[in-house]
Protein backbone atom coordinates (compact mmCIF):
# COMPACT_ATOMS: atom_id res chain seq x y z
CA UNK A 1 0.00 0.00 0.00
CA UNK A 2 1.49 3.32 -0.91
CA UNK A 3 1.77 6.59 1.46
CA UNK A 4 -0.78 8.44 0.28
CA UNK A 5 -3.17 5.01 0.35
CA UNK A 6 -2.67 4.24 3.81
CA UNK A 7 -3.28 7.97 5.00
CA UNK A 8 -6.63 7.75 3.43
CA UNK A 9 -7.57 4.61 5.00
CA UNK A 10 -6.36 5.90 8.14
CA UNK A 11 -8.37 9.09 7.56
CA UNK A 12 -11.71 7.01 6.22
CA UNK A 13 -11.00 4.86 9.70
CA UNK A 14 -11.07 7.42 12.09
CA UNK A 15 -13.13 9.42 9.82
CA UNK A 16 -16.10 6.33 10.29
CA UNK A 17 -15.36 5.74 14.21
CA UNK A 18 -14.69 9.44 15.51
CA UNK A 19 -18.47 9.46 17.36
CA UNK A 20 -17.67 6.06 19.32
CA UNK A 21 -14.03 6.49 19.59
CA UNK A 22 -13.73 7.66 23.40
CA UNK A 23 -16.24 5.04 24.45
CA UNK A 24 -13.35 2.37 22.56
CA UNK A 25 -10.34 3.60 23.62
CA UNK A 26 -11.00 6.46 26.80
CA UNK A 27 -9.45 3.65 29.09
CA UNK A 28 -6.74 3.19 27.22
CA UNK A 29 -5.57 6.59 25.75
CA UNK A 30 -5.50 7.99 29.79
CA UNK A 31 -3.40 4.78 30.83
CA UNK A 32 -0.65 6.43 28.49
CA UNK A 33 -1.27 9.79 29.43
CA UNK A 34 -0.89 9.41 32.68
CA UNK A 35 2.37 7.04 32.06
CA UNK A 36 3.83 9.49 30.15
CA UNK A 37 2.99 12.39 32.53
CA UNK A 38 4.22 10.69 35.70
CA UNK A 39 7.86 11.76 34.24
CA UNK A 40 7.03 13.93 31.44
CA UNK A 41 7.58 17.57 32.29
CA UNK A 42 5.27 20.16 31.13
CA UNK A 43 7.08 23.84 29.84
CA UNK A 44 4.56 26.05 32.14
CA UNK A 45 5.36 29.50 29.22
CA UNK A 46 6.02 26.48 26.40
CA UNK A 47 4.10 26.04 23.67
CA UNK A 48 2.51 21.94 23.63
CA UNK A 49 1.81 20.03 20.61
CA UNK A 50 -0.71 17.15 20.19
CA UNK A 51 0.07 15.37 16.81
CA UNK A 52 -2.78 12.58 16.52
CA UNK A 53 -5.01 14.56 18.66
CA UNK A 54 -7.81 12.33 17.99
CA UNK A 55 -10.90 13.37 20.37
CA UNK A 56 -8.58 15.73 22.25
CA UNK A 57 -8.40 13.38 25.08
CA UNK A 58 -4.71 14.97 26.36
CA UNK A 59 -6.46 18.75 26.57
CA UNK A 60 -7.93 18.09 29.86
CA UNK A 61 -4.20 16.82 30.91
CA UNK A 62 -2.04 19.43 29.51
CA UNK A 63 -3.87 22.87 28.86
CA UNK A 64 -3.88 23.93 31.77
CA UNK A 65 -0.18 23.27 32.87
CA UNK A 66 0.95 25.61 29.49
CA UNK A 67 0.69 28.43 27.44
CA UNK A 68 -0.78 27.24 24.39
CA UNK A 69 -1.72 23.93 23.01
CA UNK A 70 -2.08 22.94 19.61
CA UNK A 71 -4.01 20.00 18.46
CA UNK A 72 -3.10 18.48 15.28
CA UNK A 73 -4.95 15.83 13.03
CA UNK A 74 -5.53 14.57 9.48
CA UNK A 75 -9.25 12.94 10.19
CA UNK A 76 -12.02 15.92 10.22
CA UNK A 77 -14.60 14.22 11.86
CA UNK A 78 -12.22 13.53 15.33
CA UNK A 79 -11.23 16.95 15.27
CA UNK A 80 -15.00 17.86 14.73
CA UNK A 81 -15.07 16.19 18.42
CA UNK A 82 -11.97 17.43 19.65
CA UNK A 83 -13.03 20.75 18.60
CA UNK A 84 -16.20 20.19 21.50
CA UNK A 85 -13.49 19.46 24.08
CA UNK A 86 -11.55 22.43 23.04
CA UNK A 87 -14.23 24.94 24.27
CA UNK A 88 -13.66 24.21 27.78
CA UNK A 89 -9.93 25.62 27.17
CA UNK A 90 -8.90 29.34 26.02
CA UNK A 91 -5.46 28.14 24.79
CA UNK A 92 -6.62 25.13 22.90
CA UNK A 93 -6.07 25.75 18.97
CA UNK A 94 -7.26 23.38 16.37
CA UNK A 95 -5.11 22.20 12.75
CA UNK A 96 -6.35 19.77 10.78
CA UNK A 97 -3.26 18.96 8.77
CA UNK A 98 -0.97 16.12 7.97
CA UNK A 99 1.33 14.73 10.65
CA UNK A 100 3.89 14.12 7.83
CA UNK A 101 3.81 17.88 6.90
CA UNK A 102 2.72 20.03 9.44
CA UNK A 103 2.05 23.74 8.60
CA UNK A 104 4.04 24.73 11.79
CA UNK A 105 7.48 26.75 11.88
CA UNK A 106 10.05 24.51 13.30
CA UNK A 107 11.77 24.78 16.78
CA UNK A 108 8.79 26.44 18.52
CA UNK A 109 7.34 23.48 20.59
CA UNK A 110 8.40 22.92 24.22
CA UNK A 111 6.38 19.68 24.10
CA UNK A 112 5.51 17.19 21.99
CA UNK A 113 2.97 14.51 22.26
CA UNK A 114 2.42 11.68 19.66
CA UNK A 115 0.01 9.32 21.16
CA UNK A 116 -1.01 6.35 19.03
CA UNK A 117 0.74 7.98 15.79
CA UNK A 118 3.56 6.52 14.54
CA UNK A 119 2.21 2.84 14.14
CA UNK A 120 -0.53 4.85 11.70
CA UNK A 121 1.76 6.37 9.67
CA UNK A 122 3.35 5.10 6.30
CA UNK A 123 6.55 6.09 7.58
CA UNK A 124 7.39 6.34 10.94
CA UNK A 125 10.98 7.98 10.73
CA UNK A 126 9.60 10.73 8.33
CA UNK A 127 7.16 11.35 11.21
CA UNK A 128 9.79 11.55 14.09
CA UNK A 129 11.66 13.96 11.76
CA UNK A 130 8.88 16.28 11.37
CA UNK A 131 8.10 16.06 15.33
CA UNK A 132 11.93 16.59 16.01
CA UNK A 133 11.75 20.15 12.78
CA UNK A 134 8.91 21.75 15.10
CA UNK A 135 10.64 20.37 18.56
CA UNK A 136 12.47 23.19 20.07
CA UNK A 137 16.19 22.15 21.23
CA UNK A 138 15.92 19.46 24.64
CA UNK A 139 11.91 19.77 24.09
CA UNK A 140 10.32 16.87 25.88
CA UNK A 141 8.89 14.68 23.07
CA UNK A 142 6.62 11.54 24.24
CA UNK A 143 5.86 8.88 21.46
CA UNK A 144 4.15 5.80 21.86
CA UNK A 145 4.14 2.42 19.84
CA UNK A 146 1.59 -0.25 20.18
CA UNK A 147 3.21 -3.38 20.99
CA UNK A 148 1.65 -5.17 18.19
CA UNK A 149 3.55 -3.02 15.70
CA UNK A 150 6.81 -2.46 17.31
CA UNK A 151 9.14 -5.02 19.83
CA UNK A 152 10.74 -2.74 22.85
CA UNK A 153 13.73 -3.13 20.41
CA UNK A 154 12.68 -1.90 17.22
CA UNK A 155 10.83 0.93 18.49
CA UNK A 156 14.04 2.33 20.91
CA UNK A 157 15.57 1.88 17.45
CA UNK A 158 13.86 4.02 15.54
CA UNK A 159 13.63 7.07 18.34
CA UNK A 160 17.03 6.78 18.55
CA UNK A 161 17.86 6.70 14.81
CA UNK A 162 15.61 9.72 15.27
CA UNK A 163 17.94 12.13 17.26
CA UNK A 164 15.76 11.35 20.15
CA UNK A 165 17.02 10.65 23.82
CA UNK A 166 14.82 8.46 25.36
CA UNK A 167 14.69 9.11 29.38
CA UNK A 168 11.84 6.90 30.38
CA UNK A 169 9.84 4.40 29.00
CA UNK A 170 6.72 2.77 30.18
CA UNK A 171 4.70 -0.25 29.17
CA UNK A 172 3.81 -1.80 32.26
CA UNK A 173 -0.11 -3.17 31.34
CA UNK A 174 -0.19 -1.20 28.54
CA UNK A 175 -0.97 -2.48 24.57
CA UNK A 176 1.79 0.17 23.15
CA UNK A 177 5.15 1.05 24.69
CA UNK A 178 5.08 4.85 26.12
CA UNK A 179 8.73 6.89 25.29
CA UNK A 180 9.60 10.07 27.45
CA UNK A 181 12.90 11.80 25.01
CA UNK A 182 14.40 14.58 24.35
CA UNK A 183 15.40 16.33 21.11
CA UNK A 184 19.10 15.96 21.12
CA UNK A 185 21.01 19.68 19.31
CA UNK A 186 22.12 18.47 15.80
């Protein structure tokens, strides 16, 4: 399946399952939030980035804790519902946009959250290189990996191969594997 084929099936997916998708996966999406924010700090005057914002299911976790968040997905009709959670927050700021080719000036992001992203994605290193272009210098980037697409092994790999420092990682009872890095200087 080629690039552009698998982001439309991802889109027609999510697209098709954005009313019943926090009934699905609530349980699951706030496991990893709150694995990655037991060591994940949050820039209180940073700028936060959701890439894969799905449902907005991180707002309630990270608006409040920074300047301005930005919420970031390819499927319309998730972001339709993200867009309801967004009201409750001031500095909450929808894009819908490609995570492959964001619309975003690079090195302005303090944080960096890719929750159940990369395994969607036709290429996961051209992904982690677009997270890393909009990544400020030692931003705090969290990535996760479901388990079923990546071994422990394969998915250090590729955040490494991606300039990233990993400083935790979590998986304890969780399907996907939950990376706290840091953008390394070039």
């Amino acid at each position: 399946m080629s690039g552009w084929s698998k982001k439309r099936a991802i889109i027609r997916r999510y697209d098709v399952t954005a009313h019943l998708y926090d009934m699905r996966y609530a349980e699951e999406q706030s496991a990893k939030i709150d694995a990655a924010l037991k060591t994940a700090k949050i820039a209180r005057n940073g700028m936060a980035l959701d890439v894969g914002c799905g449902t907005g299911l991180l707002f309630k976790h990270v608006a409040g804790k920074t300047k301005a968040l930005i919420g970031l997905d390819i499927s319309r009709k998730t972001l339709q519902q993200a867009k309801t959670r967004a009201r409750d927050y001031s500095n909450v700021h929808l894009i819908l946009a490609d995570a492959d080719y964001m619309p975003l000036r690079r090195n302005t992001f303090s944080n960096v959250f890719a929750l159940t992203l990369v395994q969607n994605t036709p290429n996961p290193a051209t992904t982690l290189d677009e997270l890393n272009r909009v990544a400020k210098k030692e931003a705090v980037i969290v990535v996760t990996g479901l388990k079923k697409s990546f071994t422990l092994n394969d998915f250090g790999e590729l955040l490494q191969a991606a300039n990233l420092s990993i400083v935790a990682l979590e998986d304890e009872g969780l399907q996907c594997h939950v990376a706290i890095c840091i953008k390394l200087a070039h």
